[in-house]
Protein backbone atom coordinates (compact mmCIF):
# COMPACT_ATOMS: atom_id res chain seq x y z
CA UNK A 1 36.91 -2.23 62.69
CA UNK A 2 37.41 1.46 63.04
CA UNK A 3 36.55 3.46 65.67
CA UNK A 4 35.75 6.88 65.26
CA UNK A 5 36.80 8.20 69.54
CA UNK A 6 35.56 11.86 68.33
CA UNK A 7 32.01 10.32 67.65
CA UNK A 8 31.99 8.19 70.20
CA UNK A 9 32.81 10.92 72.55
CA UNK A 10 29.88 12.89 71.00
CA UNK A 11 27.40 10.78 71.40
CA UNK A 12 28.37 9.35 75.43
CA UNK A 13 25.93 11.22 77.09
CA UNK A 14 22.99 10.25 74.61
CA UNK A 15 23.58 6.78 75.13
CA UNK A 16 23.94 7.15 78.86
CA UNK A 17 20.40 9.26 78.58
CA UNK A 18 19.18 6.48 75.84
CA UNK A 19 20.04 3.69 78.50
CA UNK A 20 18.47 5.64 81.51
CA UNK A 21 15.31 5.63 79.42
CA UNK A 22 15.41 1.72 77.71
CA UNK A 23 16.07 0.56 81.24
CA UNK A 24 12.83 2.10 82.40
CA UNK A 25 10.98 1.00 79.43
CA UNK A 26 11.76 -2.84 79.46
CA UNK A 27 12.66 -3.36 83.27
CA UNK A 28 10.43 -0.94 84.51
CA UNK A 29 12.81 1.18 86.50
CA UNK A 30 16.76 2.48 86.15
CA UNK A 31 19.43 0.58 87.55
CA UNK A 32 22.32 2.85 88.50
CA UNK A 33 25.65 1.45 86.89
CA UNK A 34 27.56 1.37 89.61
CA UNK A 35 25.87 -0.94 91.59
CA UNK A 36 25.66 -3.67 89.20
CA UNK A 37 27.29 -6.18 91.35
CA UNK A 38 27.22 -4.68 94.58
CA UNK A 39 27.23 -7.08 97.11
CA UNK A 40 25.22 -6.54 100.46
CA UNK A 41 26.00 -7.20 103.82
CA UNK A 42 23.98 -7.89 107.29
CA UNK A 43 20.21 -8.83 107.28
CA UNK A 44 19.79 -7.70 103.71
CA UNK A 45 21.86 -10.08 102.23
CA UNK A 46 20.35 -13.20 103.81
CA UNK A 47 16.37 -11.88 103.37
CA UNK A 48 14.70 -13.29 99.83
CA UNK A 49 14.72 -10.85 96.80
CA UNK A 50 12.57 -9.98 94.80
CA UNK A 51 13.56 -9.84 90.81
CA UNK A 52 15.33 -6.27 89.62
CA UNK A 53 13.76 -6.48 86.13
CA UNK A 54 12.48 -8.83 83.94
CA UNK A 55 13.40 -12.85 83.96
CA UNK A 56 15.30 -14.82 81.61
CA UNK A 57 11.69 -16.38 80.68
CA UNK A 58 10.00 -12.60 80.00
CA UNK A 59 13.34 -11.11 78.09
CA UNK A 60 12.86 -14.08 75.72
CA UNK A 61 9.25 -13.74 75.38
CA UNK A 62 9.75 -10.25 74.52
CA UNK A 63 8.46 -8.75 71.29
CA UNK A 64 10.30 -8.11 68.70
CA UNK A 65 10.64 -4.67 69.20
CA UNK A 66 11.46 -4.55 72.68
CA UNK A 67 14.09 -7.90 71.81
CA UNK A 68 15.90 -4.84 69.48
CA UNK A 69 15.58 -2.12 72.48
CA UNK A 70 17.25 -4.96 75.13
CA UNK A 71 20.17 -5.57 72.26
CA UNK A 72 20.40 -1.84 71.79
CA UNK A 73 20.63 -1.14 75.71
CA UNK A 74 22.99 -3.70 76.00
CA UNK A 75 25.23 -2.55 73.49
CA UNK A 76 25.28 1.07 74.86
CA UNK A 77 25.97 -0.21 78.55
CA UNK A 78 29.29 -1.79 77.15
CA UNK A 79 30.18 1.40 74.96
CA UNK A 80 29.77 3.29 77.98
CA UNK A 81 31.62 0.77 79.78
CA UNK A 82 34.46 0.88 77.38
CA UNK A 83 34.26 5.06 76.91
CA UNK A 84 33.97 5.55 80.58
CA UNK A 85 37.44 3.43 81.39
CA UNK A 86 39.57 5.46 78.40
CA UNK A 87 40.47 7.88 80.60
CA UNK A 88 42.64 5.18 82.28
CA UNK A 89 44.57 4.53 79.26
CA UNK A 90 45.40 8.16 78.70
CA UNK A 91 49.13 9.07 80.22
CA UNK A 92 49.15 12.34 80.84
CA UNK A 93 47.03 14.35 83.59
CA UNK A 94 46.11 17.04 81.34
CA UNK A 95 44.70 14.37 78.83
CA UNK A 96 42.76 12.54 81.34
CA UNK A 97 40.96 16.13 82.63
CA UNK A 98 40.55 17.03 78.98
CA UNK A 99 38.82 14.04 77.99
CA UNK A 100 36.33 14.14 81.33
CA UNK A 101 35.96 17.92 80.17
CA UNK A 102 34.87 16.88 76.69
CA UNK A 103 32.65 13.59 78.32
CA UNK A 104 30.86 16.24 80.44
CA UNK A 105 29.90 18.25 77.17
CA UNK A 106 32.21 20.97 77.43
CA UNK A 107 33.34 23.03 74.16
CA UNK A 108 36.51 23.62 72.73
CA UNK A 109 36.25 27.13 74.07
CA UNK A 110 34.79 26.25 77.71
CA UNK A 111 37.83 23.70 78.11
CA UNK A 112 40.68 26.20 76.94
CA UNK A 113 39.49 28.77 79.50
CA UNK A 114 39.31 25.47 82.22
CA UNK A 115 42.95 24.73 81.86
CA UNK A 116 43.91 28.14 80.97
CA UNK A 117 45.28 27.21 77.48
CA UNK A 118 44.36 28.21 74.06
CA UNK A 119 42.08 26.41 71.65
CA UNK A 120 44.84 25.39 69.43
CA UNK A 121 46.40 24.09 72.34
CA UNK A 122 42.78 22.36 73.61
CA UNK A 123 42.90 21.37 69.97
CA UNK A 124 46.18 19.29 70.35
CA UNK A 125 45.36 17.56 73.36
CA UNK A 126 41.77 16.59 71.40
CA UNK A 127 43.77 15.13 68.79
CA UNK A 128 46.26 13.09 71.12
CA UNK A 129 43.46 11.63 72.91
CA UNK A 130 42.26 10.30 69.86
CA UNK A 131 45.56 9.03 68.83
CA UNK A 132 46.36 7.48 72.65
CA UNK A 133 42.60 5.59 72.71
CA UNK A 134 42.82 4.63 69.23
CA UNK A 135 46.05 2.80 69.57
CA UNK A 136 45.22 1.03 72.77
CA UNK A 137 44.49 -2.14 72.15
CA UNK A 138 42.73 -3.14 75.97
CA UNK A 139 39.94 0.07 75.00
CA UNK A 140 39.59 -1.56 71.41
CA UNK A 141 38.53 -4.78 72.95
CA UNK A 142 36.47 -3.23 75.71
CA UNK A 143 34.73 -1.65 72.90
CA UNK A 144 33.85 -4.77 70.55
CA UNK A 145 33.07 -6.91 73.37
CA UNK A 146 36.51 -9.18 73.34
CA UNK A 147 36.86 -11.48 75.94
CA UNK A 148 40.82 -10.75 76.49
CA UNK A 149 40.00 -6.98 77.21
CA UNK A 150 39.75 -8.07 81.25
């Protein structure tokens, strides 16, 4: 499968708005993605919990609509997942500040005049990026969901 970085790159901050707003419509409320797992300590961790969402019994009683918005949420948290680590796999430091430059929205212009560079130079770095994450095989598997990515 091919994966088009420049796309995906486009479209991060949709899909983290997109999963901001499915979370609220089939849990009821937006779990922040870094605390997915956090662990508590003290009192709070040995007082009962209530639920943060929806059950195992209500997700599978859900309509068929909302079954396709849970699938769709689910596949943007892992492409954010997956998008969100790249920067790890890029070796340079210039690389890694370009690509949170372009994740953050910024243009072509905005980012040569951030690194004081020019745009064919911005340009170049763009195009290694893609090369670097489209080579690396651990960001491929984050991406499709492969169990060996971890």
């Amino acid at each position: 499968m091919s994966v088009n970085i420049t796309e995906l790159i486009r479209d991060y901050r949709m899909m983290k708005r997109e999963v901001a707003r499915l979370q609220k419509i089939i849990f009821g409320n937006q779990f922040p993605m870094r605390s997915w797992g956090v662990a508590q300590y003290g009192i709070e961790a040995s007082l009962p919990k209530g639920s943060k969402g929806k059950s195992q019994e209500e997700l599978r009683d859900l309509d068929i609509r909302e079954q396709k918005q849970y699938e769709r949420l689910k596949e943007y948290e892992r492409k954010i997942v997956a998008i969100e680590s790249a920067g790890d796999f890029l070796d340079r430091e210039i690389l890694k500040i370009c690509y949170d430059c372009l994740l953050e929205g910024l243009t072509r212009k905005q980012i040569a005049m951030h690194l004081e560079l020019s745009i064919d130079s911005v340009d170049k770095l763009r195009q290694e990026i893609k090369v670097q994450l489209g080579s690396n095989t651990t960001f491929s598997k984050l991406l499709n969901n492969e169990k060996e990515a971890c």
